[in-house]
C-alpha atoms as a PDB file:
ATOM      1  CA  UNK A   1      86.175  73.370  36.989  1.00  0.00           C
ATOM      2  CA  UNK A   2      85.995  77.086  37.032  1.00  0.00           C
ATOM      3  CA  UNK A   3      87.778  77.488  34.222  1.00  0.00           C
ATOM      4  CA  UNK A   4      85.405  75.214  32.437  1.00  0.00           C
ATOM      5  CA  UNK A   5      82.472  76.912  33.570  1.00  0.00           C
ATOM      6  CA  UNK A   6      83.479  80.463  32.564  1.00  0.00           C
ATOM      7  CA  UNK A   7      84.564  79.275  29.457  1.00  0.00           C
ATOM      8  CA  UNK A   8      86.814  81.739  28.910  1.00  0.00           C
ATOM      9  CA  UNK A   9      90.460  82.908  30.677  1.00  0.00           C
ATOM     10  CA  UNK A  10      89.692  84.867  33.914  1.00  0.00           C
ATOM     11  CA  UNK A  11      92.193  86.294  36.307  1.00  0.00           C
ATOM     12  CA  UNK A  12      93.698  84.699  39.487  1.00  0.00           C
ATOM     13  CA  UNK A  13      90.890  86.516  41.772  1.00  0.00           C
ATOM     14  CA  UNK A  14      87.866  85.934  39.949  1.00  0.00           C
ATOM     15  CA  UNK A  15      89.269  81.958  39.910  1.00  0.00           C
ATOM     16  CA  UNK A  16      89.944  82.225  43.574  1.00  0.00           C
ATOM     17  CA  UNK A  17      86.256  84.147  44.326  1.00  0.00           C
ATOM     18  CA  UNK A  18      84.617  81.268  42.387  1.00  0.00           C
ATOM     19  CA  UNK A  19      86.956  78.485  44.396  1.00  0.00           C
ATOM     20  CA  UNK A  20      86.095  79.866  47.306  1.00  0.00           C
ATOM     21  CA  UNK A  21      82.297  79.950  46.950  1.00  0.00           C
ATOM     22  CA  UNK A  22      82.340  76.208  45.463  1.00  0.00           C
ATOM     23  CA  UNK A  23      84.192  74.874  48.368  1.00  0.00           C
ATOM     24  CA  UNK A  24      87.264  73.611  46.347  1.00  0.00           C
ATOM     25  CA  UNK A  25      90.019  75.537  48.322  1.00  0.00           C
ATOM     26  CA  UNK A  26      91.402  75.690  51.673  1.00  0.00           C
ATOM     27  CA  UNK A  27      91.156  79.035  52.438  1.00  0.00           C
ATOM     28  CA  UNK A  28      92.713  79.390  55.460  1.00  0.00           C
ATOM     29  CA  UNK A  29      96.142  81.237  54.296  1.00  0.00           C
ATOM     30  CA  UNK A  30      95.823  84.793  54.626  1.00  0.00           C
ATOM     31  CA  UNK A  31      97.085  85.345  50.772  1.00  0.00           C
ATOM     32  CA  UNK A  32      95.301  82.386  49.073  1.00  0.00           C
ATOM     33  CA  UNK A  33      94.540  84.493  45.943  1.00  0.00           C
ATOM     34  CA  UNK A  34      98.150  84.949  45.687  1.00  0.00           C
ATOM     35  CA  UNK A  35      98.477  80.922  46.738  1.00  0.00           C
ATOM     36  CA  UNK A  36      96.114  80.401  43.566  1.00  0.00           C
ATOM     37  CA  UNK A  37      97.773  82.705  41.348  1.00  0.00           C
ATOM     38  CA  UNK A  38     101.222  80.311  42.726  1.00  0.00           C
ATOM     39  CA  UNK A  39      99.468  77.050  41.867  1.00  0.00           C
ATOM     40  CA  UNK A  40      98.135  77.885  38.114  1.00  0.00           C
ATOM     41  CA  UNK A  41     101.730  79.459  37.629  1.00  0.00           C
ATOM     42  CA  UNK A  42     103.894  76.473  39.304  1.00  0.00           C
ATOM     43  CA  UNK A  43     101.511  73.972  37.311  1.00  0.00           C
ATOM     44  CA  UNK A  44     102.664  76.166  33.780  1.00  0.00           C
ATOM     45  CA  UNK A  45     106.498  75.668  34.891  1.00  0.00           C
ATOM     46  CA  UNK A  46     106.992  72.271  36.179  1.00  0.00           C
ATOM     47  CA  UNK A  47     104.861  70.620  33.766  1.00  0.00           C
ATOM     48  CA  UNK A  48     106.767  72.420  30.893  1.00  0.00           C
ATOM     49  CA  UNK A  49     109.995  71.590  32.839  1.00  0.00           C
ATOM     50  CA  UNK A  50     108.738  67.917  32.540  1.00  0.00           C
ATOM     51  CA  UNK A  51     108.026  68.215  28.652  1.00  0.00           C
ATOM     52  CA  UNK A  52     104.160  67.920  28.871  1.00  0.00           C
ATOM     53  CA  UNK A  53     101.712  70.573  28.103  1.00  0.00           C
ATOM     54  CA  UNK A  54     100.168  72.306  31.003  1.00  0.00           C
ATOM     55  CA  UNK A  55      96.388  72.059  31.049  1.00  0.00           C
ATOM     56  CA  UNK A  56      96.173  75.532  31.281  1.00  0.00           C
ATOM     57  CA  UNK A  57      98.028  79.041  29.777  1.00  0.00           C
ATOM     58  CA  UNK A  58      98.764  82.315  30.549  1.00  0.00           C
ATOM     59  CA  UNK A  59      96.706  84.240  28.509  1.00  0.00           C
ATOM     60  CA  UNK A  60      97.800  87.778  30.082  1.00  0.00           C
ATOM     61  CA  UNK A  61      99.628  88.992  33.464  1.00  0.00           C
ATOM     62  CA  UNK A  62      97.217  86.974  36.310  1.00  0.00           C
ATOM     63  CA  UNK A  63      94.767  85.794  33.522  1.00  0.00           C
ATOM     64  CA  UNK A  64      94.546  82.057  32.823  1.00  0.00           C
ATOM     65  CA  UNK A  65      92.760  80.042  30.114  1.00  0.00           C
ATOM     66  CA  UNK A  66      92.503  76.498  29.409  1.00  0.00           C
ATOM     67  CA  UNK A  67      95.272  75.268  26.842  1.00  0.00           C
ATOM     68  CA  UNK A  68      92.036  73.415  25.022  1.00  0.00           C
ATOM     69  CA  UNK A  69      90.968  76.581  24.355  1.00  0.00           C
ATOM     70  CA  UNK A  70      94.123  78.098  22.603  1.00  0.00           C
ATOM     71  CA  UNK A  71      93.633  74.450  19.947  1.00  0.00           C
END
């Protein structure tokens, strides 16, 4: 959803600042940027593993982008 919003790739923070405001992430780990950042790049890697296209890319170092977007 934030993603979709910003319409363009932001980094992990600015995703987790946004998630945080809106409500849509338990925030009670003490690194849950980093736990963001984790999520985004575990979702890349096991959904490659599995042979499907991740819904979103790595557009730089802690930036992500929807893979629409990249189309």
């Amino acid at each position: 959803m934030v993603l979709e919003d910003a319409g363009q790739p932001l980094h992990y923070t600015v995703i987790a600042e946004a998630i945080k405001k809106q409500g849509l992430y338990d925030t009670s780990s003490n690194n849950w940027y980093k736990a963001v950042n984790s999520d985004l790049s575990k979702n890349i890697r096991v959904m490659e593993a599995n042979g499907e296209e991740p819904w979103v890319y790595r557009a730089s170092p802690g930036v992500y982008g929807l893979r629409k977007w990249k189309k």
